[in-house]
C-alpha atoms as a PDB file:
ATOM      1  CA  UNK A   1      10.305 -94.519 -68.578  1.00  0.00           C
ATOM      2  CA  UNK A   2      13.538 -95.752 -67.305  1.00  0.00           C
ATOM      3  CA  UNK A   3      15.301 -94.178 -64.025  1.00  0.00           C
ATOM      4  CA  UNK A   4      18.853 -93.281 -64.306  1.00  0.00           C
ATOM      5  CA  UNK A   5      20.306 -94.007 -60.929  1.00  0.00           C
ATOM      6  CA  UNK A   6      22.441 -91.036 -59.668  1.00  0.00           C
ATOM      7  CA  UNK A   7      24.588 -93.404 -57.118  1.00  0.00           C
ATOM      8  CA  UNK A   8      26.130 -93.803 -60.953  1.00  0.00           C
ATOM      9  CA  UNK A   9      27.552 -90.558 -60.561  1.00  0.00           C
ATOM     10  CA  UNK A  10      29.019 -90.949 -57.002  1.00  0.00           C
ATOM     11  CA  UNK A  11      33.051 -91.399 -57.236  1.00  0.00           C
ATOM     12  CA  UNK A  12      32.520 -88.406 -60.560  1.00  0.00           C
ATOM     13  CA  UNK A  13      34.123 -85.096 -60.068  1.00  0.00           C
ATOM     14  CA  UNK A  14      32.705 -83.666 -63.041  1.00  0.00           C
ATOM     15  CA  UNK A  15      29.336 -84.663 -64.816  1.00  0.00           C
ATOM     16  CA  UNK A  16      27.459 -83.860 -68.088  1.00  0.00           C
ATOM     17  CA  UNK A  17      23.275 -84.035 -67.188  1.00  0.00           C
ATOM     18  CA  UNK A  18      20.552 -84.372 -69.678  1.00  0.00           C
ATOM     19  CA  UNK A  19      17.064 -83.695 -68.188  1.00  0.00           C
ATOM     20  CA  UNK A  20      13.921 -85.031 -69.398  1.00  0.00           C
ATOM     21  CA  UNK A  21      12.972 -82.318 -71.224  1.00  0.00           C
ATOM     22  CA  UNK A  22      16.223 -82.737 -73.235  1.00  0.00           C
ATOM     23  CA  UNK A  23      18.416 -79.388 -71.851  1.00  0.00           C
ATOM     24  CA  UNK A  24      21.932 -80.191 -71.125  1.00  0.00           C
ATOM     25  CA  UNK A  25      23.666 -79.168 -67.417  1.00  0.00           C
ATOM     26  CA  UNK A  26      27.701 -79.967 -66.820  1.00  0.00           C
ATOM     27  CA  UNK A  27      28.770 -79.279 -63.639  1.00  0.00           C
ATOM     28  CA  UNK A  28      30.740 -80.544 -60.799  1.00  0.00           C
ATOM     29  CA  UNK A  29      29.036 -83.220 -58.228  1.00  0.00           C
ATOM     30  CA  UNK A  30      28.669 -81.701 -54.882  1.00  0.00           C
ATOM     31  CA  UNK A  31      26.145 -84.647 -53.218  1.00  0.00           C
ATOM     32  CA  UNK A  32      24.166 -87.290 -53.966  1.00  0.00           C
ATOM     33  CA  UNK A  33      21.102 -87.338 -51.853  1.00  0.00           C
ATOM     34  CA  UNK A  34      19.790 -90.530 -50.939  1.00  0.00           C
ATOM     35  CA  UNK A  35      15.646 -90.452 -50.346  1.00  0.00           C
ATOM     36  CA  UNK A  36      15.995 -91.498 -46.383  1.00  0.00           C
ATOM     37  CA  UNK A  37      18.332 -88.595 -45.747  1.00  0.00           C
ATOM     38  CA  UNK A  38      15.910 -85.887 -47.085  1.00  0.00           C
ATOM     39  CA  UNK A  39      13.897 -83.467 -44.236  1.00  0.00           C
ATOM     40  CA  UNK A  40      10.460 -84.932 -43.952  1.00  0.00           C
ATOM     41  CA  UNK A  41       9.630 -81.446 -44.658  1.00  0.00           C
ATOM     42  CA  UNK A  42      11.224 -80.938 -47.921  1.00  0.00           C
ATOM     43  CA  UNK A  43      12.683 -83.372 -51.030  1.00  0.00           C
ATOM     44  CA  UNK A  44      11.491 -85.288 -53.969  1.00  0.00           C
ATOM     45  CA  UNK A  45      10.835 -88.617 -52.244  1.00  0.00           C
ATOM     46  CA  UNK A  46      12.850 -89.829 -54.292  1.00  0.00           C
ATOM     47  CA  UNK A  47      17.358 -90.177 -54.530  1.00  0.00           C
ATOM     48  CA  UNK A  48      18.646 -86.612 -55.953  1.00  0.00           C
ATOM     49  CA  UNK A  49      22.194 -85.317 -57.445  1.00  0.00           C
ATOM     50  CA  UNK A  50      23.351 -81.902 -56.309  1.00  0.00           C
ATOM     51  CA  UNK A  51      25.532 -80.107 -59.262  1.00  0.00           C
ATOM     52  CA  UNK A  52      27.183 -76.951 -58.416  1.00  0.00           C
ATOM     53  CA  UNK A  53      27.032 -74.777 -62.332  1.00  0.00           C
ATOM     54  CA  UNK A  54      27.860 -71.284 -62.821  1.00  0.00           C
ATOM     55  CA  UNK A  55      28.102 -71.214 -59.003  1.00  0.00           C
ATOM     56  CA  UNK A  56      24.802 -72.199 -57.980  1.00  0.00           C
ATOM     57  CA  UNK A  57      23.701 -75.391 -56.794  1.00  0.00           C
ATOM     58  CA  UNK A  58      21.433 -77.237 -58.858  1.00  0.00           C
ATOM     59  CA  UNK A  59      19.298 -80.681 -57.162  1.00  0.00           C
ATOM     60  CA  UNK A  60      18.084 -83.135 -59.986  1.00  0.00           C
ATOM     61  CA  UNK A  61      15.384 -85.859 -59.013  1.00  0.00           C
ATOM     62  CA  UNK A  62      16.126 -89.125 -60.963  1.00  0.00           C
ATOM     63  CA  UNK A  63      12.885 -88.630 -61.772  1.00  0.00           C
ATOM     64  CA  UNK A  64      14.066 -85.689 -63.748  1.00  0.00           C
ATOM     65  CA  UNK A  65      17.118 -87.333 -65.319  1.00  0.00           C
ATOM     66  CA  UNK A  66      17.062 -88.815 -69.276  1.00  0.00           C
ATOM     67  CA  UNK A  67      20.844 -89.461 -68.558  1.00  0.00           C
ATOM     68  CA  UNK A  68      24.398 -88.785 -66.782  1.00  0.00           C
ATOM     69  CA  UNK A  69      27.490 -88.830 -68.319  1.00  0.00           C
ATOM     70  CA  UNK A  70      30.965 -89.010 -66.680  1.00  0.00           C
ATOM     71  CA  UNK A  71      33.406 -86.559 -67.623  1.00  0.00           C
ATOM     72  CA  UNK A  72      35.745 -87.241 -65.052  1.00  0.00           C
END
């Protein structure tokens, strides 16, 4: 399985996300977590994207990720 890395995604505004179970999510980038600034507490363990769709904000592991496209 190959990891998409989400620092890809950093300078996007607006990105299309495919998930690993192949459902499709565009929204607009609100933060790109990196692993060392999650709460011990909480997180993936692993780098995240935070998409804000329909008003809500969505986290994705790249674990989760099949692929990111940049809209703009």
């Amino acid at each position: 399985m190959i990891t998409i890395n989400v620092w890809t995604a950093k300078d996007a505004n607006t990105v299309k996300l495919t998930d690993i179970d192949g459902d499709m999510f565009i929204g607009k980038v609100v933060d790109i977590i990196d692993e060392g600034e999650e709460s011990e507490d909480y997180g993936y363990g692993e780098d995240s994207i935070a998409l804000s769709i329909d008003g809500k904000e969505i986290l994705f592991s790249e674990s989760e990720i099949a692929n990111i496209e940049i809209i703009d």
